[in-house]
C-alpha atoms as a PDB file:
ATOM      1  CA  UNK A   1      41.189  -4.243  24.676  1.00  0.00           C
ATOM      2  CA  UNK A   2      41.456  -0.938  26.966  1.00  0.00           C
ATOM      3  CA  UNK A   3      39.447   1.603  25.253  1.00  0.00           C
ATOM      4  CA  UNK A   4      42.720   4.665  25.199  1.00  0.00           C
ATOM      5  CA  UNK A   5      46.708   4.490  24.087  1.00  0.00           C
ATOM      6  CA  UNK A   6      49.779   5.612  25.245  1.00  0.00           C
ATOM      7  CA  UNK A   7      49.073   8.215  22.523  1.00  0.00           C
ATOM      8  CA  UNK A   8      46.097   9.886  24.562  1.00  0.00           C
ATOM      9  CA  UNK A   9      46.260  13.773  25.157  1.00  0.00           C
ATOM     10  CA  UNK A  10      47.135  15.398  28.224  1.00  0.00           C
ATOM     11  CA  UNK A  11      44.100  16.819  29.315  1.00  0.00           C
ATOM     12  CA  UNK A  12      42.621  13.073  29.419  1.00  0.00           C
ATOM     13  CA  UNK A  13      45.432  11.639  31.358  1.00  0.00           C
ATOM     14  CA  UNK A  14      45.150  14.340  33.927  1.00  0.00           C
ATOM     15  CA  UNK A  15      41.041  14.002  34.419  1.00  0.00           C
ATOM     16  CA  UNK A  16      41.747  10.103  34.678  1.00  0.00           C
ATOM     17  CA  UNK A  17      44.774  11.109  37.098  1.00  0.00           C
ATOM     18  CA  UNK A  18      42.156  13.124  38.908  1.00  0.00           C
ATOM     19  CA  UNK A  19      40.059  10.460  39.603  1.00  0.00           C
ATOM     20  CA  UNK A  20      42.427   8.793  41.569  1.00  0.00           C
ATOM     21  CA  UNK A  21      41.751  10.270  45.267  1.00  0.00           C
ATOM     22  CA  UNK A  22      45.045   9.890  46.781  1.00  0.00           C
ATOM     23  CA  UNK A  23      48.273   8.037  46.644  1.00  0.00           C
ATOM     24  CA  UNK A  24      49.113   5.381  49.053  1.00  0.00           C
ATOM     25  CA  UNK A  25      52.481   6.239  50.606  1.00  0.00           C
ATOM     26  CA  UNK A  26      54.749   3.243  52.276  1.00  0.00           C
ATOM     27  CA  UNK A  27      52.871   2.725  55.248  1.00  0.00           C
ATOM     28  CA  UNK A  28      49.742   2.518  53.823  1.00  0.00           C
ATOM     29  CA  UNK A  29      48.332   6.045  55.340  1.00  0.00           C
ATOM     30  CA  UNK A  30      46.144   8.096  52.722  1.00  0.00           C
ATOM     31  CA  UNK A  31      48.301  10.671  51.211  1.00  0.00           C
ATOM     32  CA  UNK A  32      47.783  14.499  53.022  1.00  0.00           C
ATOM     33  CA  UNK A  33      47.426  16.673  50.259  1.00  0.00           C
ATOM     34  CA  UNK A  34      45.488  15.450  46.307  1.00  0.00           C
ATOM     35  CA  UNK A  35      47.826  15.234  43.044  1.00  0.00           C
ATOM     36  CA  UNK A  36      47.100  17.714  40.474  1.00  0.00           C
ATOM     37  CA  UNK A  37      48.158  17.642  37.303  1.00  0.00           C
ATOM     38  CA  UNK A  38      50.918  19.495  37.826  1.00  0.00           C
ATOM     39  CA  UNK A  39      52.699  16.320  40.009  1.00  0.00           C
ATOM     40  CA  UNK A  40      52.063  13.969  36.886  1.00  0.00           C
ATOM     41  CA  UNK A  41      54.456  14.270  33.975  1.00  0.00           C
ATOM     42  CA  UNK A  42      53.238  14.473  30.388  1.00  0.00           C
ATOM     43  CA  UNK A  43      53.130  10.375  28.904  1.00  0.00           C
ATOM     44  CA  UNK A  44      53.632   9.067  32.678  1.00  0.00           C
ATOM     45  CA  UNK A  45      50.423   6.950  33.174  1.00  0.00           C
ATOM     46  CA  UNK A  46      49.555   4.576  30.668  1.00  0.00           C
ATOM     47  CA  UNK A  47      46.182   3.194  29.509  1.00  0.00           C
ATOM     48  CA  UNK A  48      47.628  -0.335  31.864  1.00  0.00           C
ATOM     49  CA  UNK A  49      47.601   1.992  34.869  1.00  0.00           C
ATOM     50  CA  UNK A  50      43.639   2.698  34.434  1.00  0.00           C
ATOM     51  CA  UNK A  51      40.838   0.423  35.523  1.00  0.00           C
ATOM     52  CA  UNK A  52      38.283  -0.696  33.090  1.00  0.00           C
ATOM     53  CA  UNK A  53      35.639   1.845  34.213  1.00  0.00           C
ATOM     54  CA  UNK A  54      37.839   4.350  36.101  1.00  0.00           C
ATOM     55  CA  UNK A  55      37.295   6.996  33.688  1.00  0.00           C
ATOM     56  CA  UNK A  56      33.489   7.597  32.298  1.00  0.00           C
ATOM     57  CA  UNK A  57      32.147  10.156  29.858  1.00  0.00           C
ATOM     58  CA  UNK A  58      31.051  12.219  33.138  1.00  0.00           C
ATOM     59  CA  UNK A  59      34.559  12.698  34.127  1.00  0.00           C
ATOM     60  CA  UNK A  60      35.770  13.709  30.848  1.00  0.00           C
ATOM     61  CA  UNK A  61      35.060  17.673  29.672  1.00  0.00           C
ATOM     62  CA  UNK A  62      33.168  18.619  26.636  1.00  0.00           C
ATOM     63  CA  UNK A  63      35.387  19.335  23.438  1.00  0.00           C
ATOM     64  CA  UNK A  64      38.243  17.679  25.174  1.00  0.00           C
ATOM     65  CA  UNK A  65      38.308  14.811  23.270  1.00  0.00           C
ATOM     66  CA  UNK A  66      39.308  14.426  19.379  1.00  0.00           C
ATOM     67  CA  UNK A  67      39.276  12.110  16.985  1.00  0.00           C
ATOM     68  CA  UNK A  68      43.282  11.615  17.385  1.00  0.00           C
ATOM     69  CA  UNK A  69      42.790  10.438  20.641  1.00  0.00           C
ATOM     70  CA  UNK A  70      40.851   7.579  19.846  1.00  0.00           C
ATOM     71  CA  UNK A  71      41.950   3.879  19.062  1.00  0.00           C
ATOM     72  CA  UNK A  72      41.646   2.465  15.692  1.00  0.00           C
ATOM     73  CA  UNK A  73      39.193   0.141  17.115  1.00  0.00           C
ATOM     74  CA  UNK A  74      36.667   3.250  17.905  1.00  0.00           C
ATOM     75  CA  UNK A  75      37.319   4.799  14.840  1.00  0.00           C
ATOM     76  CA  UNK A  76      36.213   2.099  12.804  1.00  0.00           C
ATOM     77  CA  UNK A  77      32.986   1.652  14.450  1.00  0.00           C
ATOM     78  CA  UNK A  78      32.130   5.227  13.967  1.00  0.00           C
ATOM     79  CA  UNK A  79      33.054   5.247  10.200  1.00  0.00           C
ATOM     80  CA  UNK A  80      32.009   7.300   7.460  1.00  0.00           C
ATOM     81  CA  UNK A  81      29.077   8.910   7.101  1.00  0.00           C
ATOM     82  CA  UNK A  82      26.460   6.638   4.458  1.00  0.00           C
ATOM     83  CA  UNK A  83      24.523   7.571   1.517  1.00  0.00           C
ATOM     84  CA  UNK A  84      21.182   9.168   1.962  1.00  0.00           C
ATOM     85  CA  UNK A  85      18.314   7.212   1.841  1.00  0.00           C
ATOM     86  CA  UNK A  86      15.397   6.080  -0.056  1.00  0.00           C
ATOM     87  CA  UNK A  87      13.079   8.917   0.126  1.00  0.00           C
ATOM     88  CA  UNK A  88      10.133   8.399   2.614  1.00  0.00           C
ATOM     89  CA  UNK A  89       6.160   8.181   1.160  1.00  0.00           C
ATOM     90  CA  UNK A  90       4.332  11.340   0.248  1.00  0.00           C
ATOM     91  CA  UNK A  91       2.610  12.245   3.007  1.00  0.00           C
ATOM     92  CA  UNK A  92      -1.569  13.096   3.064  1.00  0.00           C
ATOM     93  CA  UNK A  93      -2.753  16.448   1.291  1.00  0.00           C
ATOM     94  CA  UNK A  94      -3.199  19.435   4.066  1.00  0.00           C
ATOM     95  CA  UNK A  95      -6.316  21.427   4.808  1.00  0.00           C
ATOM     96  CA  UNK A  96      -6.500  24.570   2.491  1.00  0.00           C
ATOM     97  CA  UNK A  97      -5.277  27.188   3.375  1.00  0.00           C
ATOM     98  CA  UNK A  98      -7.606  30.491   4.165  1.00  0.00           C
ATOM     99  CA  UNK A  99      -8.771  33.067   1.088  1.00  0.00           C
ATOM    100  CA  UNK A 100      -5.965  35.631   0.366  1.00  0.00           C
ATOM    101  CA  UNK A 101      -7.334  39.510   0.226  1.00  0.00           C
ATOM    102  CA  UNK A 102      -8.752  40.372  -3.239  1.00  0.00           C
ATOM    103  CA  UNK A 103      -6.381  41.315  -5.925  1.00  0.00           C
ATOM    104  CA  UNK A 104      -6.032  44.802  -7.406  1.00  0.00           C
ATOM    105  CA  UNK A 105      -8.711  45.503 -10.266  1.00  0.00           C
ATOM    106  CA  UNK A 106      -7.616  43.370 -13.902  1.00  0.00           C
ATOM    107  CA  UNK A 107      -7.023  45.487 -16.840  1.00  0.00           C
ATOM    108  CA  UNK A 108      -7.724  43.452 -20.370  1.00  0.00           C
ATOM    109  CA  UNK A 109      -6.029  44.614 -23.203  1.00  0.00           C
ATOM    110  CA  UNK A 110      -8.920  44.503 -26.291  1.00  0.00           C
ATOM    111  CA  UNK A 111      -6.872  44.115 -29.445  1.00  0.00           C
ATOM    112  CA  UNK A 112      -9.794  43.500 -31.432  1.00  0.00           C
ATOM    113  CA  UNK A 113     -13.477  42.770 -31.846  1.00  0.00           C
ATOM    114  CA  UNK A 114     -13.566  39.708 -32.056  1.00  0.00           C
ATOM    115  CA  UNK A 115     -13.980  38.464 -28.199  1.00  0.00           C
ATOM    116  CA  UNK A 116     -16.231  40.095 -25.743  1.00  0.00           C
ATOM    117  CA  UNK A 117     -16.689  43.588 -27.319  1.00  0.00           C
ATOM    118  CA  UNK A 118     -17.949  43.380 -30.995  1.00  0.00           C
ATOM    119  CA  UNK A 119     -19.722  45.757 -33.569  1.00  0.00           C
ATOM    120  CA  UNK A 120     -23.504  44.899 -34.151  1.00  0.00           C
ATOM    121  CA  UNK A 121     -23.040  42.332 -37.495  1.00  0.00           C
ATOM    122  CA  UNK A 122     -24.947  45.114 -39.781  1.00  0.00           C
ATOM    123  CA  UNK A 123     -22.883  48.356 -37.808  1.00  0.00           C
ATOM    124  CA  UNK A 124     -18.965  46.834 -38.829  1.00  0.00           C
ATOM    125  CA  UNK A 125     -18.868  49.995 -41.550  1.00  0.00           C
ATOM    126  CA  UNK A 126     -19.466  52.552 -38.527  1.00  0.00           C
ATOM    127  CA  UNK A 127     -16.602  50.828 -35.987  1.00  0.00           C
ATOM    128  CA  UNK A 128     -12.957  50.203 -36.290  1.00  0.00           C
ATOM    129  CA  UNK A 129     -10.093  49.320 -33.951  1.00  0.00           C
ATOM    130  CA  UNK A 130      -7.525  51.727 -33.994  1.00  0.00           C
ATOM    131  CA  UNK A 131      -4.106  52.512 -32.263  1.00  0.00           C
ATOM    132  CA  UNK A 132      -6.045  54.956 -29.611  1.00  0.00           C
ATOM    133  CA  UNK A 133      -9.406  53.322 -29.079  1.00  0.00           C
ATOM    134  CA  UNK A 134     -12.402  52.077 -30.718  1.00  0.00           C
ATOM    135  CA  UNK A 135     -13.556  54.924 -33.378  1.00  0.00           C
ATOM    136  CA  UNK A 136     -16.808  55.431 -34.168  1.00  0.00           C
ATOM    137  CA  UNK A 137     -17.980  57.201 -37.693  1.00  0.00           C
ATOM    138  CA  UNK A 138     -17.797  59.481 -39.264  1.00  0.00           C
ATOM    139  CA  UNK A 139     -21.443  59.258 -40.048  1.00  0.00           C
ATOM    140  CA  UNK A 140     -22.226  62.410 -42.155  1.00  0.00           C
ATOM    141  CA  UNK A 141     -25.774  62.884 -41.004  1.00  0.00           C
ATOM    142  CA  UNK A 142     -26.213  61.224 -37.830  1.00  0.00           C
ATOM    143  CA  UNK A 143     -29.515  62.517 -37.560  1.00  0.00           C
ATOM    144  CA  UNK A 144     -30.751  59.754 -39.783  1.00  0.00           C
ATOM    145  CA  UNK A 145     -31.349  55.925 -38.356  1.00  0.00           C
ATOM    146  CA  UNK A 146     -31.592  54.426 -41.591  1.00  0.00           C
ATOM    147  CA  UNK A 147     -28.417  52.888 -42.426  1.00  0.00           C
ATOM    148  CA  UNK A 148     -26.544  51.276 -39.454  1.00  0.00           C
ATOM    149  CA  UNK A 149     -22.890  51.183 -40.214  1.00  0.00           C
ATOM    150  CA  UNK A 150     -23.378  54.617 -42.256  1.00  0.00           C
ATOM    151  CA  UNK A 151     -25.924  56.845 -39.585  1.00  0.00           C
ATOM    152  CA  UNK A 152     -24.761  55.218 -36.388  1.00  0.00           C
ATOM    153  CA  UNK A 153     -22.844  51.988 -34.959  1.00  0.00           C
ATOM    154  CA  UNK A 154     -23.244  50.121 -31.863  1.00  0.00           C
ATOM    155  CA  UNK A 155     -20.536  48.187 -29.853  1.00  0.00           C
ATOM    156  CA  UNK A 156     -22.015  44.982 -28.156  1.00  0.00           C
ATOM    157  CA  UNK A 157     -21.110  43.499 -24.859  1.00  0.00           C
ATOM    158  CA  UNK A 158     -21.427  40.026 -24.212  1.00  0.00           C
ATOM    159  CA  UNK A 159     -19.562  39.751 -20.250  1.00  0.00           C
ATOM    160  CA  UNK A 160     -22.371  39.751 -18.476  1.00  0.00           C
ATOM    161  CA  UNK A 161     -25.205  38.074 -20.904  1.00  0.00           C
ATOM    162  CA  UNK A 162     -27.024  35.736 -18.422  1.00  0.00           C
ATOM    163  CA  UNK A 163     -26.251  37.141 -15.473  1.00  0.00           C
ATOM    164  CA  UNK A 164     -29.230  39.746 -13.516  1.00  0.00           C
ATOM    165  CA  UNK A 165     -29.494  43.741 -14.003  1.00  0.00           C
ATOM    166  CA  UNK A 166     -28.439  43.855 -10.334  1.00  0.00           C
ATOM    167  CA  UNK A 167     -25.276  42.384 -10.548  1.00  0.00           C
ATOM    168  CA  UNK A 168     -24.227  45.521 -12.157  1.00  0.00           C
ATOM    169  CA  UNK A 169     -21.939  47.296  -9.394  1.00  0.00           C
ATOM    170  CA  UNK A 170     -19.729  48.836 -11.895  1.00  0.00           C
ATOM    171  CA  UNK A 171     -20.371  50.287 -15.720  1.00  0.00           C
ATOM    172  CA  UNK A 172     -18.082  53.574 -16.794  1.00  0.00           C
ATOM    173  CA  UNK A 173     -17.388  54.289 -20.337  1.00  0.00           C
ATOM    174  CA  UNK A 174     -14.521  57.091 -21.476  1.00  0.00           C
ATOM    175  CA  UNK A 175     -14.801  58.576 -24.595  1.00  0.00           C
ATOM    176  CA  UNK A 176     -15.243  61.959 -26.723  1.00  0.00           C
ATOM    177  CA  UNK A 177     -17.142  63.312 -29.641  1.00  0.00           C
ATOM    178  CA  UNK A 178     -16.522  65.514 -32.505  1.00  0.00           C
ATOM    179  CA  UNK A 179     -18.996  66.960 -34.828  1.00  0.00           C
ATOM    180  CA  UNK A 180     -19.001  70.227 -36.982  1.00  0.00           C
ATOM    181  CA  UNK A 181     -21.515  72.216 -35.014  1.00  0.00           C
ATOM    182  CA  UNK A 182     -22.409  72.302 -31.721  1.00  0.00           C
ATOM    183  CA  UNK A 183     -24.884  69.087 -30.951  1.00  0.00           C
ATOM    184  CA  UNK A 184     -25.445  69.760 -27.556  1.00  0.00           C
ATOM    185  CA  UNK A 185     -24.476  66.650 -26.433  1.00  0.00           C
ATOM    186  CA  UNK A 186     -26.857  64.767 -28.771  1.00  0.00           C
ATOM    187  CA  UNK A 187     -24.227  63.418 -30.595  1.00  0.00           C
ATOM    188  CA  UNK A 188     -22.423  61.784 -27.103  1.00  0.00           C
ATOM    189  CA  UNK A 189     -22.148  57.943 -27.629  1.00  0.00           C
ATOM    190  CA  UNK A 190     -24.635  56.625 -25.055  1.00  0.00           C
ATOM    191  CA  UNK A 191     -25.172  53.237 -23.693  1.00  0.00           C
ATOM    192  CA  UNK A 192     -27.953  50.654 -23.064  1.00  0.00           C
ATOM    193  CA  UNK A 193     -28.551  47.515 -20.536  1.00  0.00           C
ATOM    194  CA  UNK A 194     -30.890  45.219 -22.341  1.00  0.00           C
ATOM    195  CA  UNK A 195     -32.501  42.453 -20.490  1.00  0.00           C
ATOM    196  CA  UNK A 196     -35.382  40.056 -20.276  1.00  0.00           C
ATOM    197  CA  UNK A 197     -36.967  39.379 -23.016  1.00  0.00           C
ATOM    198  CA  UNK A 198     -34.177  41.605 -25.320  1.00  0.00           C
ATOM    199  CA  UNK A 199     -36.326  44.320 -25.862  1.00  0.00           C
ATOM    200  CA  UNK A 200     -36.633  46.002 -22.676  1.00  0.00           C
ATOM    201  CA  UNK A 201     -33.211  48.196 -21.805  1.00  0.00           C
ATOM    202  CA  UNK A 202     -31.939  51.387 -19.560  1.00  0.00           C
ATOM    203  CA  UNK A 203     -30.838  53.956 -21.242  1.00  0.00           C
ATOM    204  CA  UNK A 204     -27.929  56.324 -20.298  1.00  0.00           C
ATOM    205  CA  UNK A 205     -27.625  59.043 -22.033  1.00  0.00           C
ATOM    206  CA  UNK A 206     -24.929  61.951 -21.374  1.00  0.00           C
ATOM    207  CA  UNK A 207     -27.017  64.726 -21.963  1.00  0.00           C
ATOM    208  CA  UNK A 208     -29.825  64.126 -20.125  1.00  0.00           C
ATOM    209  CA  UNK A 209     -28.410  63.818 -16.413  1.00  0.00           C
ATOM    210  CA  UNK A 210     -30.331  64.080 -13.873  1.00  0.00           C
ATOM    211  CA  UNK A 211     -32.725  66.127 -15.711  1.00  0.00           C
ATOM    212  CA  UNK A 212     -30.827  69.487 -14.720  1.00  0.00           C
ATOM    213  CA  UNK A 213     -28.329  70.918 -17.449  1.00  0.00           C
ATOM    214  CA  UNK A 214     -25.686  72.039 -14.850  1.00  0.00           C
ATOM    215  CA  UNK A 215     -25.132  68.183 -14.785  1.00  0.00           C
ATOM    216  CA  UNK A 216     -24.499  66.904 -17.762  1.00  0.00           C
ATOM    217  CA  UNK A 217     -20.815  66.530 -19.230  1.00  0.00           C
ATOM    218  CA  UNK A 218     -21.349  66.973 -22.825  1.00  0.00           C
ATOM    219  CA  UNK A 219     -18.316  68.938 -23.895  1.00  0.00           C
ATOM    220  CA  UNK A 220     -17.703  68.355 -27.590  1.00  0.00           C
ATOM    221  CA  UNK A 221     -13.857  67.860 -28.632  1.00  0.00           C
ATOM    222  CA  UNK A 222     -12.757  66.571 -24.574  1.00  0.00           C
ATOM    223  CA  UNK A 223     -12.344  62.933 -22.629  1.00  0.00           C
ATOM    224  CA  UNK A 224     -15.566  62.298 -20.619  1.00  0.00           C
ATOM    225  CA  UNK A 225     -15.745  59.538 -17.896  1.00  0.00           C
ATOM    226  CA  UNK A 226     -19.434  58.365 -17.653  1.00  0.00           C
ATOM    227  CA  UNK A 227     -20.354  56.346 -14.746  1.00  0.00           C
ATOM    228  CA  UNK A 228     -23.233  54.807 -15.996  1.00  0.00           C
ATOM    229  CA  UNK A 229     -24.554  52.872 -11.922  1.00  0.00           C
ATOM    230  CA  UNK A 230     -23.919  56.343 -10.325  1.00  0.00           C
ATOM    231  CA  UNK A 231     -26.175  58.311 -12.978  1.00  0.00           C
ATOM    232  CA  UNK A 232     -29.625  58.354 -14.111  1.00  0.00           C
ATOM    233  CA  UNK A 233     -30.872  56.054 -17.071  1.00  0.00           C
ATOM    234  CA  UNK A 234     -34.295  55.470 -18.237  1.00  0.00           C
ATOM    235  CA  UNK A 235     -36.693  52.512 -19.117  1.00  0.00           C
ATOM    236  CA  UNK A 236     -37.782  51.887 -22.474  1.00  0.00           C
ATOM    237  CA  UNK A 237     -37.034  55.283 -23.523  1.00  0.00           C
ATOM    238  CA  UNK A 238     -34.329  56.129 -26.045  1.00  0.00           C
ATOM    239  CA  UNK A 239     -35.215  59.562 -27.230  1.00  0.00           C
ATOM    240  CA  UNK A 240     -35.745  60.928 -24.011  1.00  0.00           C
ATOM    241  CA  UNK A 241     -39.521  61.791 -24.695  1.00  0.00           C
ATOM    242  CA  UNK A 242     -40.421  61.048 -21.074  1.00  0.00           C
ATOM    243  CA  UNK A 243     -38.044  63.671 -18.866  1.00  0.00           C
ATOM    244  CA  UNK A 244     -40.003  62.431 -15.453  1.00  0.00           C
ATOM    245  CA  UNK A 245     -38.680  58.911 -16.388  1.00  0.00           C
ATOM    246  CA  UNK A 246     -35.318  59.894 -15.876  1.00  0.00           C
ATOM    247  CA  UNK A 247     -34.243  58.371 -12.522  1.00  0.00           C
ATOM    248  CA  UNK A 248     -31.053  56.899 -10.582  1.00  0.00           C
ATOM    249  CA  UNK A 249     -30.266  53.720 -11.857  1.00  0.00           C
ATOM    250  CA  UNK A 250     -30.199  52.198  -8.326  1.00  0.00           C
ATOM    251  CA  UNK A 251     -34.272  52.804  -8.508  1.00  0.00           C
ATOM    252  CA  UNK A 252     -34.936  50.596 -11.270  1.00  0.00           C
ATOM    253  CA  UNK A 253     -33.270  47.348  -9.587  1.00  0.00           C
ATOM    254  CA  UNK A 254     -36.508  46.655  -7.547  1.00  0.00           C
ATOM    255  CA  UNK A 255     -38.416  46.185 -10.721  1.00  0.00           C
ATOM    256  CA  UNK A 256     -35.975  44.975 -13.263  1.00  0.00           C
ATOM    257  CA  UNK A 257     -32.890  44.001 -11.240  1.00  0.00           C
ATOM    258  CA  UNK A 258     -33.936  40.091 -11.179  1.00  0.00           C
ATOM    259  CA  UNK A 259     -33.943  40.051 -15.011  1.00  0.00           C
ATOM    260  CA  UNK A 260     -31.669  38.484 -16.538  1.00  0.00           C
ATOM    261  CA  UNK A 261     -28.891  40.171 -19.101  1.00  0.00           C
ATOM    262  CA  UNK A 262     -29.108  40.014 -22.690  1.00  0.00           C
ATOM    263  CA  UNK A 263     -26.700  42.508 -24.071  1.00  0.00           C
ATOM    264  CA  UNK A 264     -24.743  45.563 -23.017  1.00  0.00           C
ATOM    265  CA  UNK A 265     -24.416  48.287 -25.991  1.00  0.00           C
ATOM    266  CA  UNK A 266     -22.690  51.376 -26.446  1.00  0.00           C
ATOM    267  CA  UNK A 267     -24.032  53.278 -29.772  1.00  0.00           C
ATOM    268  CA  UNK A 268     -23.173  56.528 -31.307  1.00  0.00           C
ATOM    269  CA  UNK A 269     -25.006  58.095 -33.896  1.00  0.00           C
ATOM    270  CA  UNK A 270     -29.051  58.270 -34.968  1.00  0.00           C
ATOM    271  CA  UNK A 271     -29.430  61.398 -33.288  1.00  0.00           C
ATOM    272  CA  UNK A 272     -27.705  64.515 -34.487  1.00  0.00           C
ATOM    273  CA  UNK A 273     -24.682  65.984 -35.651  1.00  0.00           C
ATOM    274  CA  UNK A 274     -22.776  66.125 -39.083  1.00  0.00           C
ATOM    275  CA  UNK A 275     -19.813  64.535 -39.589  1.00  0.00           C
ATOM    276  CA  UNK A 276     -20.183  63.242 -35.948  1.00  0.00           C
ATOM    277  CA  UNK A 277     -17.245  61.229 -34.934  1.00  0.00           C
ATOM    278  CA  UNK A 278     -16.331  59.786 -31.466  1.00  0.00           C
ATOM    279  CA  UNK A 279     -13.348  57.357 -29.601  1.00  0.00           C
ATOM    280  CA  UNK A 280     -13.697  55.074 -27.090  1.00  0.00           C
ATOM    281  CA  UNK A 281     -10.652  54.358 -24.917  1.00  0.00           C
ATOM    282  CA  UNK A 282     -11.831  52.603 -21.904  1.00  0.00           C
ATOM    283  CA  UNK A 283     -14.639  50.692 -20.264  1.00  0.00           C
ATOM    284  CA  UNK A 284     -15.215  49.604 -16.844  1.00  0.00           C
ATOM    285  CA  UNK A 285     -17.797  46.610 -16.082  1.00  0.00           C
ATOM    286  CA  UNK A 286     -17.592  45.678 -12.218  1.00  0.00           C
ATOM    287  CA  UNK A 287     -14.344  46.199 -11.325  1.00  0.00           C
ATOM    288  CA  UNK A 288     -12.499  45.029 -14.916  1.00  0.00           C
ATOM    289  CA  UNK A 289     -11.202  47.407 -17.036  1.00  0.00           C
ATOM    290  CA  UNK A 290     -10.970  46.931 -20.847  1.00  0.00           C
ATOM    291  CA  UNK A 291      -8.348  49.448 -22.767  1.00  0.00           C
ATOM    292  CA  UNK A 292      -8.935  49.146 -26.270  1.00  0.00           C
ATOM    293  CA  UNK A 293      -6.369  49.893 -28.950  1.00  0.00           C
ATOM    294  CA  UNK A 294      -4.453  47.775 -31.331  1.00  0.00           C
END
């Protein structure tokens, strides 16, 4: 069955026409001139007047044919278009891919005391979560270190318990103080590393910076950030008795840096000041910051 009907399109009658190189006249002498399109009139040549094989997809023009201008036959053996497929099998796992760039520095939200950060079991009188911060006191006579809870409270931290002194990049505290008279910054909370055996500990204290008063930030009443790793601190030596002991805290990691952590404390009170007071808003412990408020 030819492959076109007398219902084909112009355009392909005139390629097929086209084909055809001349015209035989009576005699049998090749025609002078080719027959364009123009000498052919429109439903003239019929698909009987075409050889099988006369006209071939290289003869016929891109976008020229359309569906209309196939048979029945050809249309049926294109058809419709199926349903999809079974999906195919998962394929095998890929490499991972390479590290991202570090994130931005975490901020924890302490609601309580009950995690990480926790008042010293015998201190819980002295401590209290509050809307603003962690409040300390008021401990009426913080010159005494009799009663804990009532002369002074310490807030424990448990983060880095385990780990070694010198993976401390990072320790800020930011807090204030009040007290009723001027305590010359003996009444700043101040904070201790303790390590090894639980007894040994550095000891920051605000007011004694560097050993040089023009350095210490001890202003009663105003927000203080202490950077504890970028300060001095001293070994063993809460009260301060031993001035030539105060040293950078970088100096003390050859000695005690490969010890391991046993607590992290921040304590305010047993020292001096009446009706001493303070609030802690923020700590920083390598790189992760921990508001506190409720």
């Amino acid at each position: 069955m030819p492959n076109f009907t007398t219902s084909r399109s112009r355009g392909v009658v005139v390629l097929a026409a086209a084909a055809m190189l001349a015209v035989s006249a009576g005699s049998g002498a090749v025609a002078g001139a080719m027959i364009t399109g123009k000498d052919i009139k429109d439903r003239s040549i019929e698909a009987r007047d075409l050889d099988r094989g006369s006209v071939t997809t290289t003869k016929v023009k891109n976008r020229t044919l359309k569906l209309k201008d196939l048979n029945a036959e050809v249309t049926d053996k294109l058809g419709v278009k199926g349903a999809a497929g079974p999906a195919g099998a998962k394929g095998e796992k890929g490499d991972q891919g390479p590290r991202g760039p570090k994130g931005d520095s975490s901020i924890t939200q302490v609601a309580d005391l009950n995690g990480l950060w926790k008042a010293r079991a015998a201190d819980v009188a002295g401590l209290k979560m509050t809307g603003d911060g962690i409040a300390f006191g008021t401990f009426a006579n913080a010159g005494e270190c009799e009663d804990p809870g009532l002369d002074y409270a310490r807030l424990d931290f448990s983060g880095l318990n385990g780990q070694k002194v010198s993976s401390i990049d990072n320790l800020v505290y930011y807090a204030r103080y009040l007290a009723d008279a001027n305590t010359n910054g003996i009444g700043a909370p101040y904070l201790r590393v303790f390590f090894g055996d639980g007894t040994e500990r550095l000891t920051f204290s605000p007011n004694t910076q560097f050993n040089k008063a023009t350095n210490y930030d001890i202003g009663e009443g105003e927000f203080h950030e202490w950077v504890v790793t970028s300060g001095t601190v001293r070994y063993n030596d809460d009260a301060g008795s031993n001035p030539a002991g105060e040293q950078p805290w970088s100096s003390f990691m050859a000695a005690h840096g490969a010890k391991s952590i046993t607590n992290i404390s921040i304590t305010q009170g047993c020292g001096q000041g009446i009706n001493l007071s303070g609030l802690l808003r923020w700590a920083e412990v390598n790189g992760q910051t921990y508001k506190f408020g409720s």
